[in-house]
C-alpha atoms as a PDB file:
ATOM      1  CA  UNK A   1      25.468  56.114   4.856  1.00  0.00           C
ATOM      2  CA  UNK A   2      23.123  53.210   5.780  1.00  0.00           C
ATOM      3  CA  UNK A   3      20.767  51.642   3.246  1.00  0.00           C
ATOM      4  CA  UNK A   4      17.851  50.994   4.645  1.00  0.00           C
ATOM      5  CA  UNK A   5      14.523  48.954   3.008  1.00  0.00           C
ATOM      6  CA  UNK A   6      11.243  51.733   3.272  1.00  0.00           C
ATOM      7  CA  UNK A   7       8.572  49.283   5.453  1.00  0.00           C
ATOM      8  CA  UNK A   8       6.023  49.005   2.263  1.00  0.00           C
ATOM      9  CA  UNK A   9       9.535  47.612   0.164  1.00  0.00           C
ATOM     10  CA  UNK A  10      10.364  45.190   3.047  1.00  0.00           C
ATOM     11  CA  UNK A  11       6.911  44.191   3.200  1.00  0.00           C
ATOM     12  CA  UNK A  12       7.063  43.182  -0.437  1.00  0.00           C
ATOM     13  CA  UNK A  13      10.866  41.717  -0.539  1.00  0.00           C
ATOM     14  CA  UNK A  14       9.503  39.950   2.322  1.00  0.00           C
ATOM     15  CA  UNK A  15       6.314  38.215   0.877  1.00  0.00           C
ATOM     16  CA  UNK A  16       8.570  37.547  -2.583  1.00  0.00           C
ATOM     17  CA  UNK A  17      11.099  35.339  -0.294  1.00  0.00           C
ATOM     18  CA  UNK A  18       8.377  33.300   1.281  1.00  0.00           C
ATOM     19  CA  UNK A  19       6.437  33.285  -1.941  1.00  0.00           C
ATOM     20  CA  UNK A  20       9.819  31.867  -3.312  1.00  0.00           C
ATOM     21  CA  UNK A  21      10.173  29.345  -0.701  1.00  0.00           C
ATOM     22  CA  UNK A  22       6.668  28.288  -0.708  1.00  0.00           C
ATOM     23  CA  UNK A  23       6.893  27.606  -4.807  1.00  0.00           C
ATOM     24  CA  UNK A  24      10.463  25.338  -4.615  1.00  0.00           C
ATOM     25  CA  UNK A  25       8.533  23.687  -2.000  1.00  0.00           C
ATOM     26  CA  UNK A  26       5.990  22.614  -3.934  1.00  0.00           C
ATOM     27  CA  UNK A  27       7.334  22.511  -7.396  1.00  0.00           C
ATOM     28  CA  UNK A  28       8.468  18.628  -8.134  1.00  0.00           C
ATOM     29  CA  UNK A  29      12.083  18.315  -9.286  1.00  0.00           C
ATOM     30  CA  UNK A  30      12.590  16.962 -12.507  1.00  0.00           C
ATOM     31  CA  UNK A  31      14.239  13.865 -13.264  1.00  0.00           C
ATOM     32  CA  UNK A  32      14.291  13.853 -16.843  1.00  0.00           C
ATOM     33  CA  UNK A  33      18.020  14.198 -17.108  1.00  0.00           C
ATOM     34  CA  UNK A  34      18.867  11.507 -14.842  1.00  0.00           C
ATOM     35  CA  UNK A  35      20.041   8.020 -15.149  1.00  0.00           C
ATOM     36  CA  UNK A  36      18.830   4.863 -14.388  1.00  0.00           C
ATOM     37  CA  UNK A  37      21.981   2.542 -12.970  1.00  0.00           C
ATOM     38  CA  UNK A  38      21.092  -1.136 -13.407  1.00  0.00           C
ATOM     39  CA  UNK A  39      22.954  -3.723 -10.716  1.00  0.00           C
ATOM     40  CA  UNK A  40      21.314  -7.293 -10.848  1.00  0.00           C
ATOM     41  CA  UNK A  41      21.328  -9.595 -13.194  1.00  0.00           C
ATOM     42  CA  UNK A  42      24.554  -8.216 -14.863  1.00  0.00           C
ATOM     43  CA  UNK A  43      24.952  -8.557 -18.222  1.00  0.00           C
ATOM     44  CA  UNK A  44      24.420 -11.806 -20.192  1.00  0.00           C
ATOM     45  CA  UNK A  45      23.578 -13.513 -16.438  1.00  0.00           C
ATOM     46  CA  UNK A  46      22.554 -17.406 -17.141  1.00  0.00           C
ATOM     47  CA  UNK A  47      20.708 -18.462 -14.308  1.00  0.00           C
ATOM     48  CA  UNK A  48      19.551 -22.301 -13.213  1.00  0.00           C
ATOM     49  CA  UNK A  49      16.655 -20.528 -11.092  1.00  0.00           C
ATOM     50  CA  UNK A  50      13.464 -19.619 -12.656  1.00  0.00           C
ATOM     51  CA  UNK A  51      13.410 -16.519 -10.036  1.00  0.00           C
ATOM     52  CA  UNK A  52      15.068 -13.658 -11.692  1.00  0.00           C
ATOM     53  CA  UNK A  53      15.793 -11.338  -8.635  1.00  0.00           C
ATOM     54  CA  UNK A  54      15.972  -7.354 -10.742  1.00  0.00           C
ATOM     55  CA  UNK A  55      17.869  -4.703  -8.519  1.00  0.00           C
ATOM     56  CA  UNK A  56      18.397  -0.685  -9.375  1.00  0.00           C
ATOM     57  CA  UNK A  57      20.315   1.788  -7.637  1.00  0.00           C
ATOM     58  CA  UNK A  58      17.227   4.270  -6.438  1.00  0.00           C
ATOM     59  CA  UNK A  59      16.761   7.657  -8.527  1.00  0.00           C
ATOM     60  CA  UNK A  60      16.381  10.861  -6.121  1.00  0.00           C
ATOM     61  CA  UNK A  61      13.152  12.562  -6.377  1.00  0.00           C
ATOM     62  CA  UNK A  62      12.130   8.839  -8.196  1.00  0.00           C
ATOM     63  CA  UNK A  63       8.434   7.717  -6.479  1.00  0.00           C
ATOM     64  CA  UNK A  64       8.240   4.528  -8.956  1.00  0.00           C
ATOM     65  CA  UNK A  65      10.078   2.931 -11.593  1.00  0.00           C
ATOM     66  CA  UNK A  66       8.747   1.090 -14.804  1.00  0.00           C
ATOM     67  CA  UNK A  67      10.324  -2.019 -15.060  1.00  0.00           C
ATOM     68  CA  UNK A  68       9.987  -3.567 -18.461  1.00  0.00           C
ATOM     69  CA  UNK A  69      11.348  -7.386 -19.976  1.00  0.00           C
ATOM     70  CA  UNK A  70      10.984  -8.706 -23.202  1.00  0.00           C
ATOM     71  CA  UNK A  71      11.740 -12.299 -24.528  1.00  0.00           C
ATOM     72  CA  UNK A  72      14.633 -12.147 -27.127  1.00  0.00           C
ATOM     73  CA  UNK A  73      15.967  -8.164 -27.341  1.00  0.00           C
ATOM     74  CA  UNK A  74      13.990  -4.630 -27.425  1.00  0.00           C
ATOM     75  CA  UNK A  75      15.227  -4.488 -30.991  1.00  0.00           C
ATOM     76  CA  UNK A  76      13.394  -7.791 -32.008  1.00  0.00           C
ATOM     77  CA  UNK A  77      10.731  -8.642 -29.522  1.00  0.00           C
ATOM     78  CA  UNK A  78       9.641 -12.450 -29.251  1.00  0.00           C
ATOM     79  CA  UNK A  79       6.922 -10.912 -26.663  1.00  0.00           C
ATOM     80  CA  UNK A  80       6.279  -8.511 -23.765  1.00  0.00           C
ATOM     81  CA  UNK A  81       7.004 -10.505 -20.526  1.00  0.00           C
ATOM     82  CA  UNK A  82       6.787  -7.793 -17.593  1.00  0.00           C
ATOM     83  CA  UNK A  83       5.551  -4.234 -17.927  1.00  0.00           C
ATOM     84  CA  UNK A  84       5.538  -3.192 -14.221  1.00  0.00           C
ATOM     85  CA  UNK A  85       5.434  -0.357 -12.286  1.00  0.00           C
ATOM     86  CA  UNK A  86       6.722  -0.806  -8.930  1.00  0.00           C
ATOM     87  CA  UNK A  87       8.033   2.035  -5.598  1.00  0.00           C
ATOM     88  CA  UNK A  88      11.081   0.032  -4.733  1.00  0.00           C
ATOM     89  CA  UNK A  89      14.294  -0.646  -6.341  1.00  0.00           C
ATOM     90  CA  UNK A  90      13.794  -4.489  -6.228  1.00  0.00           C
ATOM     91  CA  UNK A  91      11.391  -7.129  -7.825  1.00  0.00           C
ATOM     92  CA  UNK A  92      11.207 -11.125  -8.595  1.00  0.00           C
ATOM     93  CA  UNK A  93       9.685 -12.900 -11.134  1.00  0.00           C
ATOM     94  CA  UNK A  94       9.341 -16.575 -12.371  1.00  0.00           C
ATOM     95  CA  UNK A  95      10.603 -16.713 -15.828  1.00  0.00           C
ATOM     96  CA  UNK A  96      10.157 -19.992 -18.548  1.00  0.00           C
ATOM     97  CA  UNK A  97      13.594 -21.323 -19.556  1.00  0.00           C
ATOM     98  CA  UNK A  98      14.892 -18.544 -22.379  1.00  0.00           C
ATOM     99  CA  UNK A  99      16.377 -15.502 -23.612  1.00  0.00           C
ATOM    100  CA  UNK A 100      15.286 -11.973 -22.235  1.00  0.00           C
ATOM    101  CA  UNK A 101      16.285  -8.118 -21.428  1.00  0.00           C
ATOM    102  CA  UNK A 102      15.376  -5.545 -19.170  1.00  0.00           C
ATOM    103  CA  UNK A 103      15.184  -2.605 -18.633  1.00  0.00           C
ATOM    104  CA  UNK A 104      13.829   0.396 -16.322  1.00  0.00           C
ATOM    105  CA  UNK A 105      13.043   3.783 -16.307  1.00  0.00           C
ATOM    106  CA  UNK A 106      12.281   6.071 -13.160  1.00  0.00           C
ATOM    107  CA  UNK A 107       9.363   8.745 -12.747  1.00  0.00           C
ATOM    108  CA  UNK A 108       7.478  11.352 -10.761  1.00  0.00           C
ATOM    109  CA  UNK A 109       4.124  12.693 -10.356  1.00  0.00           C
ATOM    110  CA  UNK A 110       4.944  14.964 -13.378  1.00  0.00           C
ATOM    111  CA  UNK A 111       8.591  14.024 -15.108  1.00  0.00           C
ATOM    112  CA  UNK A 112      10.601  10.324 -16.029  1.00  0.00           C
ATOM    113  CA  UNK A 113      13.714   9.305 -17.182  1.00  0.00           C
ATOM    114  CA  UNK A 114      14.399   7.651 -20.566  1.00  0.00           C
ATOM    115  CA  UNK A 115      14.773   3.814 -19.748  1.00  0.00           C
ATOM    116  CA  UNK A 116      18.005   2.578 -18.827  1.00  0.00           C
ATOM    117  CA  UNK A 117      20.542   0.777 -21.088  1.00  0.00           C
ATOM    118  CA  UNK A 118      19.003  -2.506 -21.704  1.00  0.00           C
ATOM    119  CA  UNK A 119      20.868  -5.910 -20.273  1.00  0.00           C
ATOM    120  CA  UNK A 120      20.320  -9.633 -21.008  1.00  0.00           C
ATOM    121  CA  UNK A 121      19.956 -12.528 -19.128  1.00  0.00           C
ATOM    122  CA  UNK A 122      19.346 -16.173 -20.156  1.00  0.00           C
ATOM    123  CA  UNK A 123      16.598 -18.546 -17.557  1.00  0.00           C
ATOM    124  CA  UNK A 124      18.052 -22.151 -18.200  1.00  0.00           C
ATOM    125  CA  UNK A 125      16.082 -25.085 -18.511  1.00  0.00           C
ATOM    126  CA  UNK A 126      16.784 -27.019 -15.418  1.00  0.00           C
ATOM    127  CA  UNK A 127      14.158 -29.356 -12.904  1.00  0.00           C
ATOM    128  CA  UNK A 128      11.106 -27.929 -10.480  1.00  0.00           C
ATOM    129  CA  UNK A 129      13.465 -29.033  -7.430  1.00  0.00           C
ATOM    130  CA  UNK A 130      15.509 -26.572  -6.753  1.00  0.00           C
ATOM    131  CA  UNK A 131      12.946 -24.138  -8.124  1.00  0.00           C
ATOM    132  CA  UNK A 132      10.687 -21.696  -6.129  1.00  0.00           C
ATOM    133  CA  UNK A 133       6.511 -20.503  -6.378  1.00  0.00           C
ATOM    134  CA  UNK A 134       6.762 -16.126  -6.143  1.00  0.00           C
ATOM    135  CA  UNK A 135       3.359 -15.900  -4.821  1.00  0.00           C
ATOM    136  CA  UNK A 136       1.340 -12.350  -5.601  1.00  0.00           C
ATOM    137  CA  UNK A 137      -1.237 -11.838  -3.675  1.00  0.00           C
ATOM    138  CA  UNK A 138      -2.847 -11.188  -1.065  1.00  0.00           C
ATOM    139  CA  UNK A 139       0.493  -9.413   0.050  1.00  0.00           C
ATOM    140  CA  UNK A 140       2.368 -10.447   3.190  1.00  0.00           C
ATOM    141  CA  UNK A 141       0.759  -9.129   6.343  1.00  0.00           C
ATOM    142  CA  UNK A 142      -2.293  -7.983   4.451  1.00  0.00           C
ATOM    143  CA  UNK A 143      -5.225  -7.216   7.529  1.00  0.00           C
ATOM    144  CA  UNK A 144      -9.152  -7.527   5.995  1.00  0.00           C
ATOM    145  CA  UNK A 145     -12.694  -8.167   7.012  1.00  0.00           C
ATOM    146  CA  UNK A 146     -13.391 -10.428   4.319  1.00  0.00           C
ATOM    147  CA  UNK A 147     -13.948 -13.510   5.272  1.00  0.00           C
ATOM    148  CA  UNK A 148     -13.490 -14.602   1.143  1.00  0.00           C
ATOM    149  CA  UNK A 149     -10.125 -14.508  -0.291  1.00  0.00           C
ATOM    150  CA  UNK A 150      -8.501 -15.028  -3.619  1.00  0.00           C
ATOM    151  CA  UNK A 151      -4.731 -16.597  -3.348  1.00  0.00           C
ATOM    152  CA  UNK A 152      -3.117 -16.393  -6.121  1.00  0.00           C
ATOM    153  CA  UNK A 153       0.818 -16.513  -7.186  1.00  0.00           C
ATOM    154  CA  UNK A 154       2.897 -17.461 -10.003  1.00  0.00           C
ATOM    155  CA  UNK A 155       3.316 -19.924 -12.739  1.00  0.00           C
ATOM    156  CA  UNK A 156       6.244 -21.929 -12.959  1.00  0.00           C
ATOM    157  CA  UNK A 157       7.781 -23.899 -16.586  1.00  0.00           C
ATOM    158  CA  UNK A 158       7.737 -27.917 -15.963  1.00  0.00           C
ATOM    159  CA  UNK A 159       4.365 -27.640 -13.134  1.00  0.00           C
ATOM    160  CA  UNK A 160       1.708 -29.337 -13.991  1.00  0.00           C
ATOM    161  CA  UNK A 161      -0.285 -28.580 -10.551  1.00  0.00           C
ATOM    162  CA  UNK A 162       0.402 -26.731  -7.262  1.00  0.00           C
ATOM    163  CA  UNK A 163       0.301 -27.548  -3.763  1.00  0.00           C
ATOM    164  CA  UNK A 164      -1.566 -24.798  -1.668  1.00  0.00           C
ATOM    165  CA  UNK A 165      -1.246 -24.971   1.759  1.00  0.00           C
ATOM    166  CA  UNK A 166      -3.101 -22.755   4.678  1.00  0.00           C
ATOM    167  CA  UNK A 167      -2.108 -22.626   8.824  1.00  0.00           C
ATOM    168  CA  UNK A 168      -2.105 -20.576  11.932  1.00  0.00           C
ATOM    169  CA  UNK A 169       0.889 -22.084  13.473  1.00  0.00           C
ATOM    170  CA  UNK A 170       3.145 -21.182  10.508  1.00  0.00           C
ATOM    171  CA  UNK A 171       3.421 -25.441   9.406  1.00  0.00           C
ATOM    172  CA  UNK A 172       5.104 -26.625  12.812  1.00  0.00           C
ATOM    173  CA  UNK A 173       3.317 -29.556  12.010  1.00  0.00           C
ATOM    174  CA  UNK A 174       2.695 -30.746   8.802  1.00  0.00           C
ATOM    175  CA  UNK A 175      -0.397 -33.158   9.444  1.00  0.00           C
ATOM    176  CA  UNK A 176      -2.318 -30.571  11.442  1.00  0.00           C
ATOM    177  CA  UNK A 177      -2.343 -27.722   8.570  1.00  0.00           C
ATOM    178  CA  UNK A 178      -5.979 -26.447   7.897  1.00  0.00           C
ATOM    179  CA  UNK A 179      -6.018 -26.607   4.083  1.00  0.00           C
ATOM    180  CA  UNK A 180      -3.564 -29.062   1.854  1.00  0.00           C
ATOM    181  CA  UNK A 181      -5.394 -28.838  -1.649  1.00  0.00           C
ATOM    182  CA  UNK A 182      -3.872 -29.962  -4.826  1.00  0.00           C
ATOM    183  CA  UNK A 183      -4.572 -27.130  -7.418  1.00  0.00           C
ATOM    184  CA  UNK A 184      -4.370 -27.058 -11.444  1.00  0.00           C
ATOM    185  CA  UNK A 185      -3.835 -23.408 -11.898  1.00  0.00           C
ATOM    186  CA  UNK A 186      -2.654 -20.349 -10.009  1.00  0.00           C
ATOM    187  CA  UNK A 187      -5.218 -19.050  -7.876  1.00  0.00           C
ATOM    188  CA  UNK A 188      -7.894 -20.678  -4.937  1.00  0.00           C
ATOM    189  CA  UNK A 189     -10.242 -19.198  -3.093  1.00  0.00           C
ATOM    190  CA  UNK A 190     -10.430 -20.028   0.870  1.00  0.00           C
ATOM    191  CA  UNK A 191     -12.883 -18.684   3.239  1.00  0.00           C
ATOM    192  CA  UNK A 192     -11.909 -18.141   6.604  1.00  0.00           C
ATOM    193  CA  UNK A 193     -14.121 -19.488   9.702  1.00  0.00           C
ATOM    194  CA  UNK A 194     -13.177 -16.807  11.957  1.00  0.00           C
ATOM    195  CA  UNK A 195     -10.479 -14.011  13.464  1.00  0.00           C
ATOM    196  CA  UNK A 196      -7.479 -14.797  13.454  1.00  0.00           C
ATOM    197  CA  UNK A 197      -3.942 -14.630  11.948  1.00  0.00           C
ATOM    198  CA  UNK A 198      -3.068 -17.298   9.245  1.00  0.00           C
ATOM    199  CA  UNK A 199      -0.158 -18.114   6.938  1.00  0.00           C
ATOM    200  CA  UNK A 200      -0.259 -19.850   3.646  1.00  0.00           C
ATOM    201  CA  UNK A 201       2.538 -21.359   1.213  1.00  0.00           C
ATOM    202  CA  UNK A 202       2.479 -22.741  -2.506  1.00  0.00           C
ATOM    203  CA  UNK A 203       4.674 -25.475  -3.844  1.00  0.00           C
ATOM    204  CA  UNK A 204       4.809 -26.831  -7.443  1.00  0.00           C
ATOM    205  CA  UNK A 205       4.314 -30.272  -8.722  1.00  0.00           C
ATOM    206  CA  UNK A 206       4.657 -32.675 -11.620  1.00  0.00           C
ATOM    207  CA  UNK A 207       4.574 -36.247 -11.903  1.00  0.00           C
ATOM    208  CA  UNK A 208       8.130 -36.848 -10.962  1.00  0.00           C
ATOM    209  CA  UNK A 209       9.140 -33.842  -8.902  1.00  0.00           C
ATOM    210  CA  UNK A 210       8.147 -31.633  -6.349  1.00  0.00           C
ATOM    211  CA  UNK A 211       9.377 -27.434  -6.237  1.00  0.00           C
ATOM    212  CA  UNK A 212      11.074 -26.287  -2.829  1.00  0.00           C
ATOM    213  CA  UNK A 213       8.076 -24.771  -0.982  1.00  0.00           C
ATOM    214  CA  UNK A 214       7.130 -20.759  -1.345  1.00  0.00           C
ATOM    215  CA  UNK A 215       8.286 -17.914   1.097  1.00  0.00           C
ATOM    216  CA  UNK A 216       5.324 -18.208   4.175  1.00  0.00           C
ATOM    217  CA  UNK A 217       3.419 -15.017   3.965  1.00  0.00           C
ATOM    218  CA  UNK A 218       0.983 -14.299   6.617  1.00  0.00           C
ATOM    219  CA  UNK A 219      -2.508 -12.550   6.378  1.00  0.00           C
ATOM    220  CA  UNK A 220      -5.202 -11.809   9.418  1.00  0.00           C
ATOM    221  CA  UNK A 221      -8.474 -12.135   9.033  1.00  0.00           C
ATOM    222  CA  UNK A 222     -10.865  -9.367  11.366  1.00  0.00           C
ATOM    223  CA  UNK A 223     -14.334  -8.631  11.298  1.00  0.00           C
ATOM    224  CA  UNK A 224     -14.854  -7.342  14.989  1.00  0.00           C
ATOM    225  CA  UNK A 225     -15.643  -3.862  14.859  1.00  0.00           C
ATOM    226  CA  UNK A 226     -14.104  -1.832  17.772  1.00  0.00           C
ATOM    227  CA  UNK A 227     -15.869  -0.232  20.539  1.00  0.00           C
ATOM    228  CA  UNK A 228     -17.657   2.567  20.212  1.00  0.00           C
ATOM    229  CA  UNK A 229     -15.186   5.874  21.507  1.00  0.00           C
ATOM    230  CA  UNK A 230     -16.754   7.796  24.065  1.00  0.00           C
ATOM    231  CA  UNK A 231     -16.610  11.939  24.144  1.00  0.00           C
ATOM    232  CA  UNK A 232     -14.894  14.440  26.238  1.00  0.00           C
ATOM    233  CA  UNK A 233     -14.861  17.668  25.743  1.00  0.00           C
ATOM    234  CA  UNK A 234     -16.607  19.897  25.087  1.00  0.00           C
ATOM    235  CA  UNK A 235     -19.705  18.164  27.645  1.00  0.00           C
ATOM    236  CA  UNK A 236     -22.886  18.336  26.084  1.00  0.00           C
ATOM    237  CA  UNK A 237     -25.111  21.399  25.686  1.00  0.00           C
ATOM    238  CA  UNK A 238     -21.870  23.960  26.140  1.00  0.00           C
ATOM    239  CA  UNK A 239     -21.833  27.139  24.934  1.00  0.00           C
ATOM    240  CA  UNK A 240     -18.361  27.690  22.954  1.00  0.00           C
ATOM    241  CA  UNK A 241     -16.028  30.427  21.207  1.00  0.00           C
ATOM    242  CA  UNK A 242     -14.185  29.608  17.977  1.00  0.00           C
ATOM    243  CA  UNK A 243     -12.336  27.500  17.730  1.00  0.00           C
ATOM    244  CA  UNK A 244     -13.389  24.285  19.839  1.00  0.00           C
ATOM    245  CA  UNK A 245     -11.121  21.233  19.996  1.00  0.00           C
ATOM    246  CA  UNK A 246     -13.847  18.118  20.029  1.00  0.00           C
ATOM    247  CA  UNK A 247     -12.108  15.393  21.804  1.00  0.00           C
ATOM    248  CA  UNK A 248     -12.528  11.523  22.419  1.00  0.00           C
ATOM    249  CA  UNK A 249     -11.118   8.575  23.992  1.00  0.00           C
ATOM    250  CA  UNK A 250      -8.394   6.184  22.454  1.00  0.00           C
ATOM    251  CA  UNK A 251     -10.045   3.045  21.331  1.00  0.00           C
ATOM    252  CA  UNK A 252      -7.727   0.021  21.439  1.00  0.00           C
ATOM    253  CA  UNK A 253      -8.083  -1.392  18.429  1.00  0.00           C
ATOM    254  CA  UNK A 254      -8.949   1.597  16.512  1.00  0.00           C
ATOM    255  CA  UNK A 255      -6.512   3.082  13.566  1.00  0.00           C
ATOM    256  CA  UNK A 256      -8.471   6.147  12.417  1.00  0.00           C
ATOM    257  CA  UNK A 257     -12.133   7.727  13.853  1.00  0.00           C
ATOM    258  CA  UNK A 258     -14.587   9.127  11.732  1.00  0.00           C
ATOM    259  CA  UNK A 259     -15.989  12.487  13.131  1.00  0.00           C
ATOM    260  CA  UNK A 260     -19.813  13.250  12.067  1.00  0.00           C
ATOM    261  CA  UNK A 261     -20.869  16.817  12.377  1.00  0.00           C
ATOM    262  CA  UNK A 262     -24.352  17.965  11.802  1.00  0.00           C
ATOM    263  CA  UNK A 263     -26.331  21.050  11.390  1.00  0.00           C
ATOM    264  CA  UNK A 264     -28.724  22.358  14.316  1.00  0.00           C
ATOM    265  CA  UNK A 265     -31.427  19.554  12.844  1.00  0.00           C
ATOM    266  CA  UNK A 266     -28.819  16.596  14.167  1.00  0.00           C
ATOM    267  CA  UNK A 267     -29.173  14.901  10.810  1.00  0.00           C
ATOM    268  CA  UNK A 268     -27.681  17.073   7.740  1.00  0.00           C
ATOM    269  CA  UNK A 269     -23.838  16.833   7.685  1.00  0.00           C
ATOM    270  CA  UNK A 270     -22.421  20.349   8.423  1.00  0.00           C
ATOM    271  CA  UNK A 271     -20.768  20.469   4.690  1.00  0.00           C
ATOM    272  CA  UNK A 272     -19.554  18.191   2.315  1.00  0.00           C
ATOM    273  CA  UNK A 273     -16.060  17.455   4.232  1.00  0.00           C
ATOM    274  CA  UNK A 274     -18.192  15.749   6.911  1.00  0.00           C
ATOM    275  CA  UNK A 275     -18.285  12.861   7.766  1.00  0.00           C
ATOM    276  CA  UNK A 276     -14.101  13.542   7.748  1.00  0.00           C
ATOM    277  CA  UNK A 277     -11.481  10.148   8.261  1.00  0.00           C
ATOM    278  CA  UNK A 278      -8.828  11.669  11.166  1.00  0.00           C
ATOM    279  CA  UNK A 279      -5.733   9.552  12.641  1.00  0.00           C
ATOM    280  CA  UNK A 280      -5.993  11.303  15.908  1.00  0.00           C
ATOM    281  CA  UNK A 281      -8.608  11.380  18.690  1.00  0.00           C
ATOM    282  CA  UNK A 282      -9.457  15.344  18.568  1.00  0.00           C
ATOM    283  CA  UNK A 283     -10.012  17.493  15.901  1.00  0.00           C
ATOM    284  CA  UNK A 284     -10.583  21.456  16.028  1.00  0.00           C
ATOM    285  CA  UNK A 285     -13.622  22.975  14.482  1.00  0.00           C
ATOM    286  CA  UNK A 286     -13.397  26.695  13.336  1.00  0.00           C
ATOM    287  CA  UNK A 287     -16.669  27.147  11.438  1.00  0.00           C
ATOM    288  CA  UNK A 288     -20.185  28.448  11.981  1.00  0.00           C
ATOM    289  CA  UNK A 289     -21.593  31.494  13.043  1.00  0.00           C
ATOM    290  CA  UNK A 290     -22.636  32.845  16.256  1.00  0.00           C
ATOM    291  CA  UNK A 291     -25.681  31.275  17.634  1.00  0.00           C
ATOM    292  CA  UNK A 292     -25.097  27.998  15.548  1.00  0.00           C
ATOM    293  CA  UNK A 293     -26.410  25.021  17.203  1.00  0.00           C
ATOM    294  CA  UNK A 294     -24.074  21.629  16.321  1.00  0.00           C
ATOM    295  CA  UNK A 295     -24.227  18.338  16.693  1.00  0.00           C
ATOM    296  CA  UNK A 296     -21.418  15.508  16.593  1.00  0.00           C
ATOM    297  CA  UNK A 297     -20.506  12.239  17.178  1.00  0.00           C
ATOM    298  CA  UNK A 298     -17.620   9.968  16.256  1.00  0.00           C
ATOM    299  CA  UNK A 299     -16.927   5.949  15.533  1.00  0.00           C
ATOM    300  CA  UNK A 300     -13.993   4.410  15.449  1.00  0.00           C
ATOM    301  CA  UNK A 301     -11.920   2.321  12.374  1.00  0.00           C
ATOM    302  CA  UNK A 302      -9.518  -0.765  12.670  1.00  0.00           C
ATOM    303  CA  UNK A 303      -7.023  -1.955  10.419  1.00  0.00           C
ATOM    304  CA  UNK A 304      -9.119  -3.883   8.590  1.00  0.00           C
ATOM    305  CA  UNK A 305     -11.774  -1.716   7.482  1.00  0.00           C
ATOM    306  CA  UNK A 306     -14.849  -2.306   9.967  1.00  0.00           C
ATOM    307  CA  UNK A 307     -16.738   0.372  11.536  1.00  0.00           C
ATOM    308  CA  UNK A 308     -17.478   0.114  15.099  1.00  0.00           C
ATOM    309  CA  UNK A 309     -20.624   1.908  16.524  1.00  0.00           C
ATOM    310  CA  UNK A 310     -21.137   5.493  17.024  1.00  0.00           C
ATOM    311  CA  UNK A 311     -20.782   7.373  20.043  1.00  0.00           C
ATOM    312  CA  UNK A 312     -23.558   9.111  22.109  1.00  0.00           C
ATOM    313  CA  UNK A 313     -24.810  12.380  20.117  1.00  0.00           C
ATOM    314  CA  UNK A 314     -23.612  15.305  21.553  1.00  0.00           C
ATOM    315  CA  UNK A 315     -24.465  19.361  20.585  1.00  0.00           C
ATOM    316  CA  UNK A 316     -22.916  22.843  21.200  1.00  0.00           C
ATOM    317  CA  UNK A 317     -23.677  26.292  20.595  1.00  0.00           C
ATOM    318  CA  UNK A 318     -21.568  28.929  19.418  1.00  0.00           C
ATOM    319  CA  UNK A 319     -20.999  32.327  21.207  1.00  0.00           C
END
């Protein structure tokens, strides 16, 4: 004798599976019982570089780790040094000749581990020479529209000043860089002239010795908007079923489009989700009510931020 489901029992069986499946795929794994495994600096690592390079193994299910280093031990503090939260499994810092642990601990949007085993390392007092700047920010390859930036990077034991140094043809040659300033603290502000793509470097100083220079990071400056994208479909004045893809050219320089729909008055945004941020160039509309008369128009977004200008206003009207 066959066994056979009745169609109202499949139906149910059915809709508990996929109500299974959709809950494990949206419930975030816990990694509360898991381990944080340490690799670099080993244990009681004495280092003649100020730049401490940390390194993890990565936790699964991890999406940042808390990275924490004290002067002296957990168990008697001298000071907090670092109290980080980083997304890889790496990260370098400039340390002051002395003694110091770490230590991390993984974590989710909703569990963490406890922190891993703690391990010491000792920074040695040695000269700026052979020493290197970590700078912080802005980061490498950072795009913006601002034609005002704040450099800034780390402090390094023994410097009494820093050497900050700006270019655009990464410091082929030394006496043609655009900026060479002398600083007394961490930070400078530089304001760019116009578009382009520079690179800038740090080096510490005393009176009797110079650091090695920083790692070259590289930042552009834009503030040309793109051009304006230009519609497609559906032409102007068309009469339309639900749903209706709205469509619009590539723009070259463009990253995302923002998509402006308006009630039949052509100024009052259809709802609150409006005017929506999309990564593609079309974008299908399922709302309204028969008879509905809309209007919409889209402008384009670079990587930088700016806002180019609106396309033509177009309208259509629902069957």
């Amino acid at each position: 004798m066959k066994f056979m489901l009745k169609p109202y029992l499949f139906f149910i069986f059915f809709a508990y599976i996929i109500a299974q499946t959709s809950c494990d795929a949206i419930i975030e794994p816990s990694i509360s019982k898991k381990t944080v495994q340490l690799e670099a600096p080993v244990e009681q690592y004495q280092s003649a570089s100020f730049t401490i390079n940390f390194w993890w193994d990565e936790v699964e299910h991890a999406l940042s780790y808390h990275l924490q280093v004290v002067s002296q031990t957990f168990t008697t503090p001298g000071g907090l040094i670092l109290d980080t939260v980083v997304t890889k499994n790496r990260f370098s810092f400039n340390f002051d000749p002395g003694k110091y642990q770490w230590r991390v601990a993984a974590q989710n949007g909703s569990t963490s581990t406890d922190f891993s085993i703690a391990r010491s390392f000792e920074v040695e007092a040695s000269s700026i020479k052979q020493q290197t700047v970590q700078l912080s920010s802005p980061a490498n390859n950072f795009i913006t529209n601002q034609s005002a930036q704040l450099f800034q990077w780390g402090s390094m034991s023994g410097a009494t000043k820093y050497r900050f140094e700006i270019d655009t043809s990464n410091f082929v040659n030394e006496s043609t860089v655009l900026s060479n300033q002398l600083v007394p603290g961490t930070q400078i502000n530089y304001t760019f002239l116009k578009d382009q793509t520079y690179q800038w470097r740090v080096r510490a100083e005393n009176d009797t010795a110079q650091s090695r220079w920083s790692a070259i990071n590289s930042i552009t400056f834009d503030h040309t908007p793109p051009d304006a994208p230009t519609l497609s479909a559906p032409v102007n004045g068309l009469s339309v079923k639900l749903p209706v893809t709205l469509q619009w050219n590539t723009v070259k320089t463009a990253q995302r489009y923002k998509l402006y729909v308006f009630k039949s008055d052509s100024t009052t945004a259809f709802n609150s989700n409006f005017p929506m941020v999309l990564s593609t160039n079309s974008y299908t509309f399922n709302l309204g009510s028969s008879g509905d008369k809309l209007y919409w128009k889209v402008s384009a977004i670079d990587a930088a931020g700016n806002e180019g200008a609106v396309s033509e206003l177009r309208n259509f009207v629902l069957q």
